[in-house]
N, C-alpha and C. Protein backbone atom coordinates (compact mmCIF):
# COMPACT_ATOMS: atom_id res chain seq x y z
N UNK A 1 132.48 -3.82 173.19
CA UNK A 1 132.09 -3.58 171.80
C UNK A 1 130.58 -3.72 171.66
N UNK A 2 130.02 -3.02 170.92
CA UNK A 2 128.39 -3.04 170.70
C UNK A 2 128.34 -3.24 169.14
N UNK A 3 127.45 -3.89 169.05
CA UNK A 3 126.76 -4.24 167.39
C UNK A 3 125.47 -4.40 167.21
N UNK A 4 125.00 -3.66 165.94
CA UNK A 4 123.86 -4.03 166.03
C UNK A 4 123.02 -5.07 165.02
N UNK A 5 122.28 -5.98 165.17
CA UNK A 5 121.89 -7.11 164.23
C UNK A 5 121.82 -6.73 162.61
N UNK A 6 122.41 -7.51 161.86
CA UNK A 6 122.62 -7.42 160.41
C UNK A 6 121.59 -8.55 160.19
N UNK A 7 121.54 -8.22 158.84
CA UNK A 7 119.93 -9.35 158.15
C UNK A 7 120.52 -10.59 158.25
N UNK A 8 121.84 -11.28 157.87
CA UNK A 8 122.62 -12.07 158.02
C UNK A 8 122.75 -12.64 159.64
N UNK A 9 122.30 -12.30 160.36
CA UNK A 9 122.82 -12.70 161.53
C UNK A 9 122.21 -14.31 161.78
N UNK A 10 123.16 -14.64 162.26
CA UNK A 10 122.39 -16.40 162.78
C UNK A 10 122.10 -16.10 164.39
N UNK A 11 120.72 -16.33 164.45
CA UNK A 11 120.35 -16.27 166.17
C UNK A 11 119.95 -17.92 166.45
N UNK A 12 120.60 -18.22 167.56
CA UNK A 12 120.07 -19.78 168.21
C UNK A 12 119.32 -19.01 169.40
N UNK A 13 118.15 -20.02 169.62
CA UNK A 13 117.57 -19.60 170.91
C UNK A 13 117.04 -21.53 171.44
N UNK A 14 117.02 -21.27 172.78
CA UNK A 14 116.85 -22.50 173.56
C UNK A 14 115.75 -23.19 172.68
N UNK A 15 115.70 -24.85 172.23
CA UNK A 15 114.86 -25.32 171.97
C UNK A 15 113.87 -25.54 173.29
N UNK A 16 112.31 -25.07 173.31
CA UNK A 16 111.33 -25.34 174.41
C UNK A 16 112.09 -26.67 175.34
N UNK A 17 111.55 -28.25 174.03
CA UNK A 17 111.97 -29.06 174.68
C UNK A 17 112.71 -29.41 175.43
N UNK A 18 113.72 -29.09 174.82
CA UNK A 18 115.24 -29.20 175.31
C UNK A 18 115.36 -27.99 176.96
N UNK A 19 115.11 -26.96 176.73
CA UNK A 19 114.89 -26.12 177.87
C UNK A 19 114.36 -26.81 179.23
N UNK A 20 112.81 -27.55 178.43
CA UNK A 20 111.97 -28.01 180.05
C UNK A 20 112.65 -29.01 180.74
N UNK A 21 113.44 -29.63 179.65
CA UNK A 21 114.69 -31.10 180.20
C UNK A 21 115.48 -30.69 181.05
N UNK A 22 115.93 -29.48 180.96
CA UNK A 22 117.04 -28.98 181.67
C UNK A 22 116.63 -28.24 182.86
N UNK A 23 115.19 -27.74 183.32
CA UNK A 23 114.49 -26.95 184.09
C UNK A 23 114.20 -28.41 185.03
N UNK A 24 113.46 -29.39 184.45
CA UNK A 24 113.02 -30.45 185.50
C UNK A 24 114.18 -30.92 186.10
N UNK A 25 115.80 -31.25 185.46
CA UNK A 25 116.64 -31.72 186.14
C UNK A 25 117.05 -31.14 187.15
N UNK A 26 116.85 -29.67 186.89
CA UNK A 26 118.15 -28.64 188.17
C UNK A 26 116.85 -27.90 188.93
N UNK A 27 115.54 -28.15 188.39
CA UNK A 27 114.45 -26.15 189.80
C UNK A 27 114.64 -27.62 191.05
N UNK A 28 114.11 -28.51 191.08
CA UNK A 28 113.95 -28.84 192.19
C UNK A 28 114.68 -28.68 193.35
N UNK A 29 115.94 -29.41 192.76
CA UNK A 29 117.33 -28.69 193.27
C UNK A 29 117.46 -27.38 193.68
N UNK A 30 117.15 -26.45 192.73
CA UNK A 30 117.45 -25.37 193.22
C UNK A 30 116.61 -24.72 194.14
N UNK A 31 115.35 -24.87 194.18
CA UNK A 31 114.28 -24.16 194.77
C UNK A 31 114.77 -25.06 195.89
N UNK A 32 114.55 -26.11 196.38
CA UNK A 32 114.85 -26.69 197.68
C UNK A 32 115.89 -26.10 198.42
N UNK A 33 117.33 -25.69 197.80
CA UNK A 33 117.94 -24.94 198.41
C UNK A 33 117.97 -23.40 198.68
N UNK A 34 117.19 -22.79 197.40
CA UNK A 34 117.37 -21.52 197.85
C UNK A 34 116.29 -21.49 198.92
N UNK A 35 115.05 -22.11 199.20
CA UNK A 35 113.55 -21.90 199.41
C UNK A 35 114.57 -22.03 201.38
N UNK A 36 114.80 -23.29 201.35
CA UNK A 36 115.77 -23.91 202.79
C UNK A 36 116.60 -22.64 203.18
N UNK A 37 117.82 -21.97 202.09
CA UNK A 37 118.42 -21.10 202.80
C UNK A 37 117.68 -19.73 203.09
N UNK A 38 116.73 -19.21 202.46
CA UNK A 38 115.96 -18.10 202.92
C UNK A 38 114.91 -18.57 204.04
N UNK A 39 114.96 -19.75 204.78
CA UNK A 39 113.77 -19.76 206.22
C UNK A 39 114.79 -19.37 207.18
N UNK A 40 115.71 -20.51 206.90
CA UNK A 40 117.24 -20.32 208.08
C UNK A 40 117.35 -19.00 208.41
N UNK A 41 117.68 -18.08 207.66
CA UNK A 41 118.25 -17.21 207.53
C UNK A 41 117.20 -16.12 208.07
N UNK A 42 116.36 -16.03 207.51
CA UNK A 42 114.77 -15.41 208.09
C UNK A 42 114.48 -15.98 209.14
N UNK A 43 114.79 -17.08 209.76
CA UNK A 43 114.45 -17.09 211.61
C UNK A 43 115.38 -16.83 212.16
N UNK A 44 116.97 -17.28 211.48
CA UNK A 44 118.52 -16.45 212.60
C UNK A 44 117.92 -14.87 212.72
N UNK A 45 118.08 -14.42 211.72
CA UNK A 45 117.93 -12.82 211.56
C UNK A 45 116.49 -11.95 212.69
N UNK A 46 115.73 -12.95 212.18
CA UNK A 46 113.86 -11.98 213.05
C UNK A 46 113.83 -13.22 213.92
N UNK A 47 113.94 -14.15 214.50
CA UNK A 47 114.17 -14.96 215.89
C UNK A 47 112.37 -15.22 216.20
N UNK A 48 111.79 -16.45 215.82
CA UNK A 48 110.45 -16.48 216.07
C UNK A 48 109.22 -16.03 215.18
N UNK A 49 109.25 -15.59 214.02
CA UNK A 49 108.15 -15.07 213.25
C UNK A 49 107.67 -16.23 212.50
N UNK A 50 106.22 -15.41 212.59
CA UNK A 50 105.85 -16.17 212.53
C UNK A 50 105.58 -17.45 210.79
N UNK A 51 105.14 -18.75 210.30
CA UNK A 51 105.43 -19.26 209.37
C UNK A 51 104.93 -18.51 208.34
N UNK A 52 104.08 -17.36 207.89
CA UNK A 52 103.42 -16.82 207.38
C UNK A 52 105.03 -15.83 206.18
N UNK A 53 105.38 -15.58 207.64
CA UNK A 53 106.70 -14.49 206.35
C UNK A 53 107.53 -15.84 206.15
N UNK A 54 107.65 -16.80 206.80
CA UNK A 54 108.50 -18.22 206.16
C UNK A 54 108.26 -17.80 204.68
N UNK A 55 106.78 -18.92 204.59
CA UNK A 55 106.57 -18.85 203.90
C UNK A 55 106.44 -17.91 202.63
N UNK A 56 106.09 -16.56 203.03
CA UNK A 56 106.02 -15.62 202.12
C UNK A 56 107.14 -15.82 201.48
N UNK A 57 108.30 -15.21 201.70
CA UNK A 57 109.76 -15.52 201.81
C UNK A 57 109.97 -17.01 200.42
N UNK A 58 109.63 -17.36 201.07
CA UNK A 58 110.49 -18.48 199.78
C UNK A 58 109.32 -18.77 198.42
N UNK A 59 108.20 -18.33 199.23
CA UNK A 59 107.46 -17.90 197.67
C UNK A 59 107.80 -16.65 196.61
N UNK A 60 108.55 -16.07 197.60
CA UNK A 60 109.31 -14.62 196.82
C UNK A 60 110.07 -15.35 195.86
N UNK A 61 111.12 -16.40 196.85
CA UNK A 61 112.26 -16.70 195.91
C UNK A 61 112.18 -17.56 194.79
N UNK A 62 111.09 -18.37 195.09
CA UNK A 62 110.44 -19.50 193.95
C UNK A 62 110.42 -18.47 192.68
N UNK A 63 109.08 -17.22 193.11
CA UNK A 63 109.00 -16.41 192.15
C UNK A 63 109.83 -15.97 191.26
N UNK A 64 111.02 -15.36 191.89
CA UNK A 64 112.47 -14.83 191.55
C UNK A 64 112.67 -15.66 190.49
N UNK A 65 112.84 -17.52 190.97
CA UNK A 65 113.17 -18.16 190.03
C UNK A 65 112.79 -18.47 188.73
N UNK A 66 111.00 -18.61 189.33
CA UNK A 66 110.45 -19.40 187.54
C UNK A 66 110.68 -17.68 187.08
N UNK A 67 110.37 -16.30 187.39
CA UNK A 67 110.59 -14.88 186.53
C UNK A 67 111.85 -15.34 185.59
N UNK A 68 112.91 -15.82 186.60
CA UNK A 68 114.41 -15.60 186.00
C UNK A 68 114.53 -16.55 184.59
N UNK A 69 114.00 -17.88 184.96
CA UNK A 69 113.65 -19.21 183.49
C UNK A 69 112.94 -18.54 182.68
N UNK A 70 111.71 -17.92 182.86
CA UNK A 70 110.90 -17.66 182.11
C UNK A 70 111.79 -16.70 181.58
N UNK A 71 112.63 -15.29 181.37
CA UNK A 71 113.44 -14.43 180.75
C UNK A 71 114.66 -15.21 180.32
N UNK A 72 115.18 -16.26 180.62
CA UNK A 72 116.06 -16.68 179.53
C UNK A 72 115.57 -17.23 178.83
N UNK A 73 114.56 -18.33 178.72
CA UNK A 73 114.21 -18.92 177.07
C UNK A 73 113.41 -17.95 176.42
N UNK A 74 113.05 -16.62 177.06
CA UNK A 74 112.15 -15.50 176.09
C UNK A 74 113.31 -14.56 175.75
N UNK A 75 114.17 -14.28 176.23
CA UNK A 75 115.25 -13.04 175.56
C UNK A 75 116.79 -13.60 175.56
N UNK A 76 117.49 -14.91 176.03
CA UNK A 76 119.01 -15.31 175.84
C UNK A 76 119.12 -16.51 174.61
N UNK A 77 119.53 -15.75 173.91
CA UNK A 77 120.13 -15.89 172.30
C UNK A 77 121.94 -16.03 172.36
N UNK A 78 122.33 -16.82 171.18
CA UNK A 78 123.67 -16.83 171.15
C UNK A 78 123.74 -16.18 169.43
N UNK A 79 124.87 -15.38 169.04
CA UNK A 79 124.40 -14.72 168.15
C UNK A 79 125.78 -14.67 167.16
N UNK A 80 125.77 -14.82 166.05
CA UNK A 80 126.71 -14.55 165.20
C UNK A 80 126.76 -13.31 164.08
N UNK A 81 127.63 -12.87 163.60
CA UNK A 81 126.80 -11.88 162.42
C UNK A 81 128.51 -11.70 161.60
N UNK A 82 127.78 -10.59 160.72
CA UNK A 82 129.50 -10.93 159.67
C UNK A 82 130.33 -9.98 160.73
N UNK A 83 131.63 -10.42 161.11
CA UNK A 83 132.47 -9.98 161.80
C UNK A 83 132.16 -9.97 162.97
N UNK A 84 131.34 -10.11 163.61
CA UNK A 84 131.12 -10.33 165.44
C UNK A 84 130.13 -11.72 165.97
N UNK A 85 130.65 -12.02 167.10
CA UNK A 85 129.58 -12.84 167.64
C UNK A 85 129.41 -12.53 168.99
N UNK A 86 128.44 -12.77 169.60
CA UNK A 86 128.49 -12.64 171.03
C UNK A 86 126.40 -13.72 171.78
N UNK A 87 126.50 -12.98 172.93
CA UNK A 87 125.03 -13.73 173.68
C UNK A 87 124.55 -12.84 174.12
N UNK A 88 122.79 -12.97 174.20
CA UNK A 88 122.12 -12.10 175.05
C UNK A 88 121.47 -12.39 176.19
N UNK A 89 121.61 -11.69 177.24
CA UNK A 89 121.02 -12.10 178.57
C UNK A 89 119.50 -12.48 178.62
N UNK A 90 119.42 -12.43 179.60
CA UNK A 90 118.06 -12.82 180.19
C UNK A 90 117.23 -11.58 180.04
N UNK A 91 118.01 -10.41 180.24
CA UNK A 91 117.28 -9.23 180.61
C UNK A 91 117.20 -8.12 179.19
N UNK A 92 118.34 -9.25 177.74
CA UNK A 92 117.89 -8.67 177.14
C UNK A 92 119.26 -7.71 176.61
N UNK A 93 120.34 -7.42 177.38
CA UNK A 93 121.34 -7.08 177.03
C UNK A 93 122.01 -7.70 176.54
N UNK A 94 123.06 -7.20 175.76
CA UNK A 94 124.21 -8.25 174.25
C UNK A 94 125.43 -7.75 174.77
N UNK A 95 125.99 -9.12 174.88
CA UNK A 95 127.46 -9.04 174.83
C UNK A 95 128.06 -9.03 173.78
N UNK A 96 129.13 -8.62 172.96
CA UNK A 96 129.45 -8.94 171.74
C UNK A 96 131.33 -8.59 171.44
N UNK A 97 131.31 -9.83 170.98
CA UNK A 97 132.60 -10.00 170.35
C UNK A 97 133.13 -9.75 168.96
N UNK A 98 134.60 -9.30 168.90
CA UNK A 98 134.98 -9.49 167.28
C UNK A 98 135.37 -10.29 166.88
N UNK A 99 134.91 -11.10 165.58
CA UNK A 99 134.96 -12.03 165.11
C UNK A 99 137.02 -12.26 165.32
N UNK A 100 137.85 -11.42 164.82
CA UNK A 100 139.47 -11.59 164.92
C UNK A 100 139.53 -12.03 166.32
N UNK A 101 138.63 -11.92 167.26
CA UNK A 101 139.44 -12.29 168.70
C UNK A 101 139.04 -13.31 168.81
N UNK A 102 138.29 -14.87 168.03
CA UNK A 102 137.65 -16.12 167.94
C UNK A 102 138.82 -16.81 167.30
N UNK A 103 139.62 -17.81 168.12
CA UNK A 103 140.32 -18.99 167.56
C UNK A 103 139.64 -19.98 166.90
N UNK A 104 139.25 -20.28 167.94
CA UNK A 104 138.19 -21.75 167.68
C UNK A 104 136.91 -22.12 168.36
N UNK A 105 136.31 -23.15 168.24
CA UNK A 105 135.36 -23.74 168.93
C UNK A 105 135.61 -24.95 169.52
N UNK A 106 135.54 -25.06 170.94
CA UNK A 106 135.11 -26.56 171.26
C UNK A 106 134.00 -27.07 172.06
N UNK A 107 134.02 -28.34 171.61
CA UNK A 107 132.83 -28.73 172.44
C UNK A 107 133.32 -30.09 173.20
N UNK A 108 132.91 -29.76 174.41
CA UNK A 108 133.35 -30.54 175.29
C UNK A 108 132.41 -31.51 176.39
N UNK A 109 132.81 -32.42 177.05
CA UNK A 109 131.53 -33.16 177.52
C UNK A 109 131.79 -32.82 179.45
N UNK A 110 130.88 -32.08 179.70
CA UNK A 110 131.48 -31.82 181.40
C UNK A 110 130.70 -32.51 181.75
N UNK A 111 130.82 -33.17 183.08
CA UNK A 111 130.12 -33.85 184.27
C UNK A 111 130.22 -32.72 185.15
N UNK A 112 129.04 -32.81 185.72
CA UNK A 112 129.01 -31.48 186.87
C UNK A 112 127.78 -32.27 188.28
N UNK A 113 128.26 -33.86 188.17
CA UNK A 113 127.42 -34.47 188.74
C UNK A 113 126.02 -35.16 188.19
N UNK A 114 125.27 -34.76 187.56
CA UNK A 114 124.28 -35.14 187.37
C UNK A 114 124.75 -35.75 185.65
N UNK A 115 125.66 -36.49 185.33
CA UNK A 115 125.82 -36.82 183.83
C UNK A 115 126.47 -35.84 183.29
N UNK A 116 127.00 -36.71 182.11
CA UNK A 116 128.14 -35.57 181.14
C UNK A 116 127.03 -34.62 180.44
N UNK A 117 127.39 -33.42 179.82
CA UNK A 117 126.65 -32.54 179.52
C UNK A 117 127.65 -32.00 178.58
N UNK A 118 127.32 -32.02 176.74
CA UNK A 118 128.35 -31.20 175.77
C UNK A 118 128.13 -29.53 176.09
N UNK A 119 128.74 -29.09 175.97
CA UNK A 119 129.35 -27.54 176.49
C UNK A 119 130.09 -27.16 174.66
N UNK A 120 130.44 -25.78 174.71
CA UNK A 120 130.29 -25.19 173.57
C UNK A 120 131.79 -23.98 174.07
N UNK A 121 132.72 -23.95 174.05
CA UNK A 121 133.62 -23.15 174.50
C UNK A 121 133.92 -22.22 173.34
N UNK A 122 133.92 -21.21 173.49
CA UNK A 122 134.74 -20.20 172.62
C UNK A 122 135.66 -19.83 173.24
N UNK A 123 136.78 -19.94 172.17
CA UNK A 123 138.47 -19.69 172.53
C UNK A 123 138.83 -18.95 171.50
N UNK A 124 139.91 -18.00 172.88
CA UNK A 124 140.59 -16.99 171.92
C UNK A 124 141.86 -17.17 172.35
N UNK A 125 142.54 -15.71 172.04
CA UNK A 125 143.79 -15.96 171.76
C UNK A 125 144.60 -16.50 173.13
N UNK A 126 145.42 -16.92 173.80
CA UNK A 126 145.90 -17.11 174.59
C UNK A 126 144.98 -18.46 175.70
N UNK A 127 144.03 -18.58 174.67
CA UNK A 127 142.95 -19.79 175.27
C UNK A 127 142.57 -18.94 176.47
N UNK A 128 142.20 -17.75 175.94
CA UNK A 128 141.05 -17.20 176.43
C UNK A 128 139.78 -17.77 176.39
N UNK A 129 138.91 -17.96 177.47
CA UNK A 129 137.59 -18.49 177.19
C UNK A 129 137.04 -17.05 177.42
N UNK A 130 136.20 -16.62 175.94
CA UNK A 130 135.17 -15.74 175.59
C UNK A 130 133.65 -16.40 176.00
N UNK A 131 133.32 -17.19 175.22
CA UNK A 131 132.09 -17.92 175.71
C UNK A 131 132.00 -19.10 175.98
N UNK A 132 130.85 -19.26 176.83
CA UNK A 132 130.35 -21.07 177.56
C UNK A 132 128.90 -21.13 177.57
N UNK A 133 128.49 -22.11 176.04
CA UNK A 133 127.31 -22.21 176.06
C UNK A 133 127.17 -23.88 176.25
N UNK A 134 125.73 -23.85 176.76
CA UNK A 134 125.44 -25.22 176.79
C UNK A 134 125.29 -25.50 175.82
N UNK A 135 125.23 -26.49 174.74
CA UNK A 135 125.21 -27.04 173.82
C UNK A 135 123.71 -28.05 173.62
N UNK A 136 123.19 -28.44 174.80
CA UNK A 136 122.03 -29.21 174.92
C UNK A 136 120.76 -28.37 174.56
N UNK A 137 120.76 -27.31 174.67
CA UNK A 137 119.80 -26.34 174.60
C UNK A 137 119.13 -26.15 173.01
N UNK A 138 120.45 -26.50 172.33
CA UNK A 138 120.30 -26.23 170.65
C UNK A 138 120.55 -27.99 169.73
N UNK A 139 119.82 -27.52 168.64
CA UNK A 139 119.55 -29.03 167.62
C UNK A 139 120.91 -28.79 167.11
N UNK A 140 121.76 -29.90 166.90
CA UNK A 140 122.63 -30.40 166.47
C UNK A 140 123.09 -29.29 164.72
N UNK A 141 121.84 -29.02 163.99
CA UNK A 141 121.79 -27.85 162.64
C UNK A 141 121.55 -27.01 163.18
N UNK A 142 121.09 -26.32 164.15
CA UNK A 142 121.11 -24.62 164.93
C UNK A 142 123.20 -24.52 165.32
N UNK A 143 123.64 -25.46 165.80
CA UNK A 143 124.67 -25.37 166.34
C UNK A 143 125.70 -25.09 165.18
N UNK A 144 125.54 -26.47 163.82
CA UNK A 144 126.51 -25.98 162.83
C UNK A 144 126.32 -24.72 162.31
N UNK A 145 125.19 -24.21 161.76
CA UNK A 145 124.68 -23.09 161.16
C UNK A 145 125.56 -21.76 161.99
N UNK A 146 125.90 -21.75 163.67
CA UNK A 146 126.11 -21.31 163.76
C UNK A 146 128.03 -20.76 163.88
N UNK A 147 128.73 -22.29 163.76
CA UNK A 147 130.15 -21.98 163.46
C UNK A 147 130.14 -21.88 162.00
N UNK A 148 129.43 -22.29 161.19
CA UNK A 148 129.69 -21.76 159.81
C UNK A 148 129.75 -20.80 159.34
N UNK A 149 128.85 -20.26 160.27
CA UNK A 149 128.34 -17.98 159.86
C UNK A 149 130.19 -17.77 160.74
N UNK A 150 130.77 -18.05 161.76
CA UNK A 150 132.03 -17.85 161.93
C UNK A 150 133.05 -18.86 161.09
N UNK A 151 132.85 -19.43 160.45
CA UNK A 151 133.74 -19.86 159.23
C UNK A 151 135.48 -19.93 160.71
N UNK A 152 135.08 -21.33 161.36
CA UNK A 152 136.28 -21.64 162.27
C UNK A 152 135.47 -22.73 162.47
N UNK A 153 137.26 -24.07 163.37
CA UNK A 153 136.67 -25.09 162.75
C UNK A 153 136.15 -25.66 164.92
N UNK A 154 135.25 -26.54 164.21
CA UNK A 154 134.94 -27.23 165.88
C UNK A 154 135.96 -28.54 166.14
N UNK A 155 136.06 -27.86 167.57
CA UNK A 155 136.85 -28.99 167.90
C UNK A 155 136.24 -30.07 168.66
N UNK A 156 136.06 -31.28 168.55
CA UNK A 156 135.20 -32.11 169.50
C UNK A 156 136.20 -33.20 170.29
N UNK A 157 135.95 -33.38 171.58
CA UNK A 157 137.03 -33.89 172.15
C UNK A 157 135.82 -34.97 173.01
N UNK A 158 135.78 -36.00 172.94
CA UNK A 158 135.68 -37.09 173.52
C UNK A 158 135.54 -37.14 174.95
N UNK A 159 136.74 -37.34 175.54
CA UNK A 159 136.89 -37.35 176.76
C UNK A 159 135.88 -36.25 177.56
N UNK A 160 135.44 -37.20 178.79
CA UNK A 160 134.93 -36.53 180.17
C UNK A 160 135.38 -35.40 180.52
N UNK A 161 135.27 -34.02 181.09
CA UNK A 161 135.76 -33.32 181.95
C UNK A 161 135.19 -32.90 182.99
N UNK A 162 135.53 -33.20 184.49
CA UNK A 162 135.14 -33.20 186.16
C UNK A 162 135.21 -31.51 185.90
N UNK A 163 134.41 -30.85 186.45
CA UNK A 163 134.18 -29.44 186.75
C UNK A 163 135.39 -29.27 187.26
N UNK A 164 136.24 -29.42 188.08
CA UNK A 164 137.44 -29.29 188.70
C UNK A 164 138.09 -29.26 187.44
N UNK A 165 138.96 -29.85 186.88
CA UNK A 165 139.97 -30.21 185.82
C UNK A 165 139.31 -29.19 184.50
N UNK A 166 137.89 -29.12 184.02
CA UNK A 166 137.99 -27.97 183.56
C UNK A 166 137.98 -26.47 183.78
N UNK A 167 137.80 -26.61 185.57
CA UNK A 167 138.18 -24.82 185.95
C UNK A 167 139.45 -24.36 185.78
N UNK A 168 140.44 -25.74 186.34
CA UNK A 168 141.92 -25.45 185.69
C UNK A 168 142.70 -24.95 184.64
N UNK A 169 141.72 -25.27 183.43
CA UNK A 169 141.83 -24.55 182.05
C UNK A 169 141.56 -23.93 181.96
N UNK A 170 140.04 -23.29 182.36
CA UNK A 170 139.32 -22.02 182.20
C UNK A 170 138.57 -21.90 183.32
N UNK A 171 139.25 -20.77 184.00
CA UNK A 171 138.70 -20.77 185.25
C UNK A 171 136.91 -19.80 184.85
N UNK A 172 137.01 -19.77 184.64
CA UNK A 172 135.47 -18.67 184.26
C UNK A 172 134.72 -19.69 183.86
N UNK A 173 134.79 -20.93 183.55
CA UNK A 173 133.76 -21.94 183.04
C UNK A 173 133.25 -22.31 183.65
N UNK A 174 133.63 -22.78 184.90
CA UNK A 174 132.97 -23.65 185.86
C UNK A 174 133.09 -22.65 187.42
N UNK A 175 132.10 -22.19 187.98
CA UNK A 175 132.01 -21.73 189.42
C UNK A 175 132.94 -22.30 190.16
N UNK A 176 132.97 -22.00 191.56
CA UNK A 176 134.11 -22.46 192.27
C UNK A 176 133.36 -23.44 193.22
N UNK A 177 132.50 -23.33 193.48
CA UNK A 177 131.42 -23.80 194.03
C UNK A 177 131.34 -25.40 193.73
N UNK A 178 131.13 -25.35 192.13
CA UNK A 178 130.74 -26.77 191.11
C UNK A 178 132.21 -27.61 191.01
N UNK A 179 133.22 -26.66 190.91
CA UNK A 179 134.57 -27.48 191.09
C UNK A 179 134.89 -27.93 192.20
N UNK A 180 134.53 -27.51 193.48
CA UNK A 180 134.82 -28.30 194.63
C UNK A 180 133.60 -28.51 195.62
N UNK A 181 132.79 -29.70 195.04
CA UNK A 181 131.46 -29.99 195.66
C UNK A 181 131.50 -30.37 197.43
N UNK A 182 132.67 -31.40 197.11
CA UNK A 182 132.52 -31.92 198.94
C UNK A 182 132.94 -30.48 199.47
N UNK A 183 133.91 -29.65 199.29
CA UNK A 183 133.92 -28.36 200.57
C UNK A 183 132.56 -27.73 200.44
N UNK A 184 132.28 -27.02 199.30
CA UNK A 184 131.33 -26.50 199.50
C UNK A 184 129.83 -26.83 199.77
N UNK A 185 130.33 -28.31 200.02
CA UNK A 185 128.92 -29.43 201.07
C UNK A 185 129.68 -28.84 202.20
N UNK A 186 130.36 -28.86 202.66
CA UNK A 186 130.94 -28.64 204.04
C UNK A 186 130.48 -27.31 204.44
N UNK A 187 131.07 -26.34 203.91
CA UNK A 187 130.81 -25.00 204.11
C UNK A 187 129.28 -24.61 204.44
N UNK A 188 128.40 -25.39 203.64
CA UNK A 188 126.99 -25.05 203.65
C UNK A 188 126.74 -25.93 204.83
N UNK A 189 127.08 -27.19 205.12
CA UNK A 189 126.47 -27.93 206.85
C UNK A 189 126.87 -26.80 207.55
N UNK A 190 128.10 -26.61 207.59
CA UNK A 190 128.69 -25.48 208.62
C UNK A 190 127.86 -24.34 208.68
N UNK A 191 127.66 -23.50 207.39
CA UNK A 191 126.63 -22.38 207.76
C UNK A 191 125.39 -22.63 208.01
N UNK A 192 124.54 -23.44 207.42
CA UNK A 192 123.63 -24.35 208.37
C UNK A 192 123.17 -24.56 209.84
N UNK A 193 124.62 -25.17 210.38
CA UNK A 193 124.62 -25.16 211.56
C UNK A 193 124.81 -24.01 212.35
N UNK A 194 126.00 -22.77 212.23
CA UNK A 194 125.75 -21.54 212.64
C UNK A 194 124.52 -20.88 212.93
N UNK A 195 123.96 -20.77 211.68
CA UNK A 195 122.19 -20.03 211.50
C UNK A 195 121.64 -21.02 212.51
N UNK A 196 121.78 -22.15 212.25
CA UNK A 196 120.40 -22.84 213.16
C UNK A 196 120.88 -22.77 215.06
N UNK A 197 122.30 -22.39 215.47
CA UNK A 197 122.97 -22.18 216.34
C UNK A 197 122.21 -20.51 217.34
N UNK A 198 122.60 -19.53 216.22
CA UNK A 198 121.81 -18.60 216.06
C UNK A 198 120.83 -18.36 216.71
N UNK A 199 119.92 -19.08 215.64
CA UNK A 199 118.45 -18.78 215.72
C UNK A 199 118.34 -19.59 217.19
N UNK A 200 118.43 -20.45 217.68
CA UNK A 200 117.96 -21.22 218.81
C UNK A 200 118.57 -20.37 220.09
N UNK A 201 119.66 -19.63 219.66
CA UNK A 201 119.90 -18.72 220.95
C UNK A 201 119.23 -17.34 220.86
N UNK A 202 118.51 -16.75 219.91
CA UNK A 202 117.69 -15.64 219.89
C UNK A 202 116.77 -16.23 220.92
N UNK A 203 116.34 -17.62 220.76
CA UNK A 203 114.64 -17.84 221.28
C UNK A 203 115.01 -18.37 222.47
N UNK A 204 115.82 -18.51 222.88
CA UNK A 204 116.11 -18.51 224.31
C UNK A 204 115.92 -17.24 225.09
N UNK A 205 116.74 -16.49 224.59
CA UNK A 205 116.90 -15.15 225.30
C UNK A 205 115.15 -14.32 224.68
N UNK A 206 114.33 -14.74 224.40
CA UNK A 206 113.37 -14.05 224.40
C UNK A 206 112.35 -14.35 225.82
């Protein structure tokens, strides 16, 4: 479904603050791993080159990253309007829903390791999950403002939920990855060790 913005529309967009909170907790993290899996992978593959494309290489991907932050707090919006709601990407494209296919709202508190974190579920019929917004991103009056323009009620539930136990409900909420941390620690030593297996038998045989 496509819609296009009515004067009425309620747009939330990431509070700065709140954004850089959430950028300092997870780039380090992330850049360390993506920056780590693109050398591995760039010495299994070219066997010996020299640190120069290393390096190049994970300055690409750094890049990739702050580009990718920098386009969601400048163009991903969550959006309501009379009869539809939906979100816009990073890049700027809208997803959009009809307001009849919105049960409810909940907000829920996930742990995904690093502390509970309230989450923002849109449910439809059959407890369909339509949307999963973070909830930390927006002031507490950006958030009501925006189930009120959908006139449905929030549900707030207390209790913890382990990334696991809420993929079970809604599998589209949580990666598969985030629901089962120790394998997919495993999986990554293992490919780890392959690549670095790899690479040390290219430079032999050279």
């Amino acid at each position: 479904m496509t819609a296009h913005p009515d004067a009425a529309e309620v747009v939330l967009r990431p509070a700065f603050a709140r954004y850089r909170r959430g950028v300092v907790r997870s780039l380090p993290w992330l850049l360390l791993a993506l920056g780590a899996s693109a050398a591995l992978f760039t010495r299994a593959l070219l066997g010996g080159v020299g640190p120069s494309v290393v390096v190049g290489l994970v300055v690409l991907v750094a890049g990739a990253t702050v580009a990718y932050l920098f386009l969601n707090l400048r163009n991903a919006t969550v959006f309501a309007g009379d009869g539809y709601f939906g979100r816009t990407g990073f890049l700027g494209g809208r997803r959009v829903w009809q307001r009849a296919e919105l049960v409810h709202v909940e907000e829920r508190l996930v742990s995904l390791g690093q502390g509970s974190r309230p989450r923002l579920l849109f449910v439809g019929h059959d407890r369909k999950l339509l949307m999963n917004v973070p909830v930390e991103l927006y002031s507490d009056d950006d958030v009501q403002r925006l189930v009120s323009k959908l006139g449905v009620h929030l549900l707030r539930k207390p209790d913890i939920y382990g990334a696991a136990r809420l993929r079970r409900e809604f599998p589209s909420a949580v990666p598969w990855w985030l629901a089962h941390p120790l394998l997919s620690a495993l999986l990554i030593a293992v490919f780890t060790m392959v690549v670095l297996f790899v690479g040390i038998v290219a430079l032999d045989h050279k």
